[in-house]
Protein backbone atom coordinates (compact mmCIF):
# COMPACT_ATOMS: atom_id res chain seq x y z
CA UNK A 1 0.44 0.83 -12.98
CA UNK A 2 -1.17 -0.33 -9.65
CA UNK A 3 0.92 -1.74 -6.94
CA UNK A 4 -1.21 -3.49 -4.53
CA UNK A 5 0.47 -3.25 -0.85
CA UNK A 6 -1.17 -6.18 1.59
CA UNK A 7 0.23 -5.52 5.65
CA UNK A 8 -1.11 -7.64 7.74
CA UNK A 9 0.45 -8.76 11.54
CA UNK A 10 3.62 -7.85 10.29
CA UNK A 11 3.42 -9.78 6.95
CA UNK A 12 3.76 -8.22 3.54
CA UNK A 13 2.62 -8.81 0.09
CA UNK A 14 3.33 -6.22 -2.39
CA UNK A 15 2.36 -7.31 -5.92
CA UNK A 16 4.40 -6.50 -8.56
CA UNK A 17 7.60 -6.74 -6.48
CA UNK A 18 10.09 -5.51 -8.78
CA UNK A 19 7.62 -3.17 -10.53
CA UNK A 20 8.29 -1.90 -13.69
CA UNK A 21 7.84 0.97 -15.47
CA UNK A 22 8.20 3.25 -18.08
CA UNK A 23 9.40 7.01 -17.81
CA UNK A 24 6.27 8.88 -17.45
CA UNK A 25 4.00 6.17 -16.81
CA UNK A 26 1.90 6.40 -13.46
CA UNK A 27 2.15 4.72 -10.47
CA UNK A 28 -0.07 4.24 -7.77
CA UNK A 29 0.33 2.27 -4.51
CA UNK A 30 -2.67 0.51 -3.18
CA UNK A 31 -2.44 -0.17 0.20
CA UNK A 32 -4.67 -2.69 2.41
CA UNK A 33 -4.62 -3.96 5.93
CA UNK A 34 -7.39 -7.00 6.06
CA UNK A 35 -7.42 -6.94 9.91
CA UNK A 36 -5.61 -4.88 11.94
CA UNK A 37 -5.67 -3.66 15.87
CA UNK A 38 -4.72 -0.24 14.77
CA UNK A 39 -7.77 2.83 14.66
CA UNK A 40 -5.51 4.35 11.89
CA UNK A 41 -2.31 4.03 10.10
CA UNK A 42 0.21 5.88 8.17
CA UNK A 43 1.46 4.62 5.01
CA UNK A 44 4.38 6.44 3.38
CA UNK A 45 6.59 5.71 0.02
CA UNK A 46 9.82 6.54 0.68
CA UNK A 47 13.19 7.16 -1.70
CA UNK A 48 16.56 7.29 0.53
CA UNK A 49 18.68 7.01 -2.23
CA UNK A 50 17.98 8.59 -5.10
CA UNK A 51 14.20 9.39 -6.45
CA UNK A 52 12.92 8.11 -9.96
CA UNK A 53 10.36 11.08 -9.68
CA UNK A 54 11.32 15.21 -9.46
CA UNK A 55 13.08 16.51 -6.93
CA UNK A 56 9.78 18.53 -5.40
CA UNK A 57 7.93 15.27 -4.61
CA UNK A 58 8.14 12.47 -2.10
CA UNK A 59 7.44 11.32 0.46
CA UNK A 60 4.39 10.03 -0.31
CA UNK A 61 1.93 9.74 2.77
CA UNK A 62 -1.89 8.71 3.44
CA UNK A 63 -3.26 8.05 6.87
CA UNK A 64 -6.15 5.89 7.29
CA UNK A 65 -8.84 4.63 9.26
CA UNK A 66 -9.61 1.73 10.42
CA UNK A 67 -13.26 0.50 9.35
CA UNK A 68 -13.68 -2.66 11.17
CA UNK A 69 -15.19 -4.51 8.19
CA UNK A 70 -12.58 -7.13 7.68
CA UNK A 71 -12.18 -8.06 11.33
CA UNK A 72 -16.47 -8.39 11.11
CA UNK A 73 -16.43 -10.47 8.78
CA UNK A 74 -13.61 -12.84 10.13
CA UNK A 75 -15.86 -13.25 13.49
CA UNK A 76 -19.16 -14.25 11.42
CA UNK A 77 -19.06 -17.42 9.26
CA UNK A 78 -22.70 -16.74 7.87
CA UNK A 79 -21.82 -12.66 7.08
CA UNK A 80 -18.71 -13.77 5.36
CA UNK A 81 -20.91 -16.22 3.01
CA UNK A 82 -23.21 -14.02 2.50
CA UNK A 83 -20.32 -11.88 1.05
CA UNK A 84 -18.79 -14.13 -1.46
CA UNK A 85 -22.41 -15.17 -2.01
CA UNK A 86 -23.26 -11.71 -2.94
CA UNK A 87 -20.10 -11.23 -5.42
CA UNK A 88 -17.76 -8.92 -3.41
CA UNK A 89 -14.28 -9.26 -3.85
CA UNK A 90 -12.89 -10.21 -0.39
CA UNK A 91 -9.70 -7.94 -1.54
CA UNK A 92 -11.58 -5.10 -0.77
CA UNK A 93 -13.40 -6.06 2.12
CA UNK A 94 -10.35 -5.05 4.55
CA UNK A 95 -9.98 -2.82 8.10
CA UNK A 96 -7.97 -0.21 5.94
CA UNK A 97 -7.51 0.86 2.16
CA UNK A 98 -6.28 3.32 0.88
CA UNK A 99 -4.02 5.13 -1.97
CA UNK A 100 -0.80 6.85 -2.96
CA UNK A 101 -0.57 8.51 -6.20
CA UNK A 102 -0.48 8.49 -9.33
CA UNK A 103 2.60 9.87 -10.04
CA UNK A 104 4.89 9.86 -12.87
CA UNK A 105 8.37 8.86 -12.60
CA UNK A 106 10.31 11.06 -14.73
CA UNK A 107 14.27 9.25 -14.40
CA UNK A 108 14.81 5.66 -15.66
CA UNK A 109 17.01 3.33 -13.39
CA UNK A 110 16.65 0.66 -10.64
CA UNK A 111 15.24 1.83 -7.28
CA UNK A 112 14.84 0.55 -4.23
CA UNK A 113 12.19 2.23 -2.26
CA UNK A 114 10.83 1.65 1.53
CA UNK A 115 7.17 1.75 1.95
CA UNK A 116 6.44 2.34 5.72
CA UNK A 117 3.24 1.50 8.24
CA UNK A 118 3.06 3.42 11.87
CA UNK A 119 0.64 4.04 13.95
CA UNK A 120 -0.63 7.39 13.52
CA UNK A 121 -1.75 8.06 17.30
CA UNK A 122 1.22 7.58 18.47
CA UNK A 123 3.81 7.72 15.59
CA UNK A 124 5.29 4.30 16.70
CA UNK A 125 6.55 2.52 13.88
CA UNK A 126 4.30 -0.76 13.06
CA UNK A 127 6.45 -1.92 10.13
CA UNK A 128 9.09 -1.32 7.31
CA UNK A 129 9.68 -3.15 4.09
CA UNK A 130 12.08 -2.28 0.83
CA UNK A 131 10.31 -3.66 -2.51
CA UNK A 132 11.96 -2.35 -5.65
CA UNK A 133 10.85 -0.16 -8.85
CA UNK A 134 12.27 -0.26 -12.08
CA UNK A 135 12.13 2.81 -14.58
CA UNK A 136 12.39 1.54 -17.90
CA UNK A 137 13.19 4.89 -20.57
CA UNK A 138 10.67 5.74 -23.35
């Protein structure tokens, strides 16, 4: 299962939000910043109270680096057009993407989980949200 994780000037949209699940299915966290200020960012899945996955994993992390291509094609009308016009999916046409996972949960139950955006020059934390997964069992 894909989650798809939209920041953007402090906004979130994270798509399924409650996610679910079952036991041994993967999950992977797509993450995308359409326009951002930031040269690159760290993303991290975090559990603080109690993991659906083993005990060895987590956090999950991924820095990355800011392209520039959505904030281009914001500024220019006729690039943007000639964009759609071309058949691109604007969803991928962002200033940062990137992924966490797969994994495979391996306990069933409710979790809340934080996913977490900072700025990795400087460590400073951008932002913080708290979407939830749900483990079905097999």
């Amino acid at each position: 299962m894909d989650i798809v994780v939209r920041f953007e000037n402090g906004d979130w949209r994270i798509e399924p939000d409650p996610a679910s699940v079952t036991v041994g299915t993967a999950v992977t966290w797509l993450l995308r910043s359409p326009r951002s200020n930031y040269t690159r960012l760290r993303w991290t899945v975090y559990f603080a109270h109690g993991t659906p996955f083993s005990s060895d994993e987590g956090p999950f992390c991924v820095t990355t680096v800011n392209t520039k291509l959505g904030t281009v094609l914001t500024q220019d009308a006729s690039v943007l057009d000639s964009v759609k016009n071309a058949g691109v999916g604007l969803d991928h046409v962002v200033d940062h993407e990137g992924a966490i996972g797969p994994v495979a949960p391996t306990e069933p139950g409710q979790y809340k989980y934080g996913i977490k955006v900072e700025n990795a020059e400087t460590d400073e934390e951008v932002a913080d949200d708290d979407p939830q997964l749900v483990i079905l069992p097999r």
